[in-house]
Protein backbone atom coordinates (compact mmCIF):
# COMPACT_ATOMS: atom_id res chain seq x y z
CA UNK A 1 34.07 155.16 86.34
CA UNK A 2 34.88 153.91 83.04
CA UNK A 3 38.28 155.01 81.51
CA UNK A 4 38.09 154.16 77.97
CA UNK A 5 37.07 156.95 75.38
CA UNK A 6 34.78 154.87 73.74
CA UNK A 7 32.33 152.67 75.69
CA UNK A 8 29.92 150.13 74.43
CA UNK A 9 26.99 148.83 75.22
CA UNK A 10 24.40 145.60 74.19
CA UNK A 11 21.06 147.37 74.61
CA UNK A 12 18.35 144.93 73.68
CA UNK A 13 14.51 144.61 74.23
CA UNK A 14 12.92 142.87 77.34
CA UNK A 15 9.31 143.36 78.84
CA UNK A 16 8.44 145.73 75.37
CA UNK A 17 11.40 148.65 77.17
CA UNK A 18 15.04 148.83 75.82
CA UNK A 19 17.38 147.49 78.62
CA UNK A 20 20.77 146.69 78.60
CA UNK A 21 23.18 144.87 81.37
CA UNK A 22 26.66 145.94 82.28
CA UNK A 23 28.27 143.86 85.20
CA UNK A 24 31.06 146.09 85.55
CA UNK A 25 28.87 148.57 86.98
CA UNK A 26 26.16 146.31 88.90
CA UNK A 27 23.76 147.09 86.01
CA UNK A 28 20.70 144.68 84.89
CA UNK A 29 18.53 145.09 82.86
CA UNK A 30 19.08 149.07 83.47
CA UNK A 31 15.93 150.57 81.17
CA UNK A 32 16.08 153.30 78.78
CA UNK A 33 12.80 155.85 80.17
CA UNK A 34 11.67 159.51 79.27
CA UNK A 35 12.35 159.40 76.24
CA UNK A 36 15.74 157.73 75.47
CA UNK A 37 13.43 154.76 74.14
CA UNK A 38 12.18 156.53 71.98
CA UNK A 39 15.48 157.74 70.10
CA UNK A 40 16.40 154.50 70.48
CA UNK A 41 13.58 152.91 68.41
CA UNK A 42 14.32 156.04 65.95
CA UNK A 43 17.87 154.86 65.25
CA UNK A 44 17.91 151.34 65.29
CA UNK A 45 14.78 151.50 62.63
CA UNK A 46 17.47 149.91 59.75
CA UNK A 47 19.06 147.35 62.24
CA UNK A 48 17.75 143.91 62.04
CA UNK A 49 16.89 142.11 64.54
CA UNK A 50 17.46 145.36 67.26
CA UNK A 51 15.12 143.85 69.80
CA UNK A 52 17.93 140.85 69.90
CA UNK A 53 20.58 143.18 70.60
CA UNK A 54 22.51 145.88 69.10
CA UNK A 55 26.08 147.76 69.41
CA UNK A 56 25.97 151.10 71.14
CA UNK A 57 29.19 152.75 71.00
CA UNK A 58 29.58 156.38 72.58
CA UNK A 59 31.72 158.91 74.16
CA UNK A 60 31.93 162.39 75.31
CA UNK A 61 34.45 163.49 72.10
CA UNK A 62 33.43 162.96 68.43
CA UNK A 63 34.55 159.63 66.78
CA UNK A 64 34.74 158.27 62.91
CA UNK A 65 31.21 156.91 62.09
CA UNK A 66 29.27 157.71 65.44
CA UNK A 67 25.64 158.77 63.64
CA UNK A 68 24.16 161.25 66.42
CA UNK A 69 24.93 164.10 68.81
CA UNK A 70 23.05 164.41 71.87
CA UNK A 71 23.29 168.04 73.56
CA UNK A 72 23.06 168.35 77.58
CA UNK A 73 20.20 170.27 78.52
CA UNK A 74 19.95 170.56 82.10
CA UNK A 75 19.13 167.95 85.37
CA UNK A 76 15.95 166.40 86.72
CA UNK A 77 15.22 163.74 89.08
CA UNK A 78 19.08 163.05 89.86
CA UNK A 79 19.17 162.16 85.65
CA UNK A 80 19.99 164.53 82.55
CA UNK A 81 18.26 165.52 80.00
CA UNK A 82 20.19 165.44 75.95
CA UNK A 83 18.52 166.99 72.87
CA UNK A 84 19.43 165.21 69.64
CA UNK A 85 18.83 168.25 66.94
CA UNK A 86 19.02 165.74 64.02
CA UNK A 87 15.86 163.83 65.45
CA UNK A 88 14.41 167.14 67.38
CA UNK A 89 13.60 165.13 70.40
CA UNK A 90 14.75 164.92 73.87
CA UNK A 91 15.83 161.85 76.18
CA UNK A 92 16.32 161.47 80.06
CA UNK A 93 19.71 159.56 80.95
CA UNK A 94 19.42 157.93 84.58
CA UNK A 95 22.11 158.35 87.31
CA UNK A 96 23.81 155.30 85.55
CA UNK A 97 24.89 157.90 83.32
CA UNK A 98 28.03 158.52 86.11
CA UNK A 99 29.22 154.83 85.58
CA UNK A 100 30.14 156.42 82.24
CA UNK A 101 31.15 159.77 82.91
CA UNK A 102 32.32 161.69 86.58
CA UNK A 103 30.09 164.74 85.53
CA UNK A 104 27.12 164.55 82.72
CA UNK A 105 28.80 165.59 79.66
CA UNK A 106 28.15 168.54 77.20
CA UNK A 107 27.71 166.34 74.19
CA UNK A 108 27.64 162.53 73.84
CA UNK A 109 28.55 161.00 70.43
CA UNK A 110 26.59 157.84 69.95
CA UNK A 111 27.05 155.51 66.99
CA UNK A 112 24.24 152.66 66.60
CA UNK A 113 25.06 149.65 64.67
CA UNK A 114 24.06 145.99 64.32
CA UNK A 115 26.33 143.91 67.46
CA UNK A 116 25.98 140.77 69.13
CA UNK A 117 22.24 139.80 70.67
CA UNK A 118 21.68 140.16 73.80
CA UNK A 119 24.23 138.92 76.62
CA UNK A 120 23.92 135.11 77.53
CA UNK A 121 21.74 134.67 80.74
CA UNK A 122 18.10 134.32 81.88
CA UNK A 123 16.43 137.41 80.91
CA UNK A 124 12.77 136.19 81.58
C-alpha cells in the first residue's frame, strides 16, 4: 500500500477507455469502467490535450485545490462504488483501489489538472 497522503496518477486515453499505468503496483494500462470514465471525461472537459495525459492527484482527507468529492456507496464485484454529488453520478473503482488505500475509503478528494502526457513506453 501506498503511504503518502496524496497520490498521483497519469491517466491518459488508449483503445477510446481512460487507462493509466503505475509500476509500483504491477498496474498497466489499468482501465477506468462503470462509470469512472465517465466522470473522468466530465472533469477533464477544460484540460487540453487530456487524452495525452493528465495529473490526478487524490487522497482519502481534503487537500487545497482538489475540485471533487467522491462519497463511498457500498461494494460490488470485489470494486466500490463513489457518488460525486457535484456531478450527480456514480463510478465503480476496481480492486486496484487497495494499492491506494488498506480499506475503500469514506470519501476520496480528487483534484484534476493538466500533468505530463502519458508515461514513455509502447502503448499500442
Amino acid at each position: 500500500m501506498n503511504t503518502n497522503a496524496i497520490m498521483l496518477l497519469h491517466p491518459y486515453r488508449h483503445g477510446g477507455q481512460w487507462v493509466f499505468d503505475d509500476p509500483d503496483h504491477d498496474l498497466v494500462k489499468e482501465p477506468f469502467v462503470s462509470g469512472a470514465d465517465r466522470i473522468i471525461d466530465r472533469m477533464v472537459e477544460q484540460i487540453p490535450g487530456a487524452e495525452d495525459g493528465f495529473a490526478l492527484l487524490f487522497s482519502a482527507a481534503p487537500f487545497p485545490d482538489h475540485n471533487l468529492e467522491l462519497a463511498w456507496q457500498g461494494v460490488e464485484y470485489n470494486g466500490n462504488w463513489y457518488y460525486s454529488a457535484r456531478l450527480d453520478q456514480a463510478g465503480w473503482l476496481c480492486p486496484a483501489l487497495f494499492a491506494y488505500f488498506e480499506t475503500a475509503p469514506e470519501r476520496i478528494y480528487a483534484q484534476f489538472k493538466p500533468g505530463a502526457g502519458a508515461p514513455a513506453g509502447d502503448y499500442s
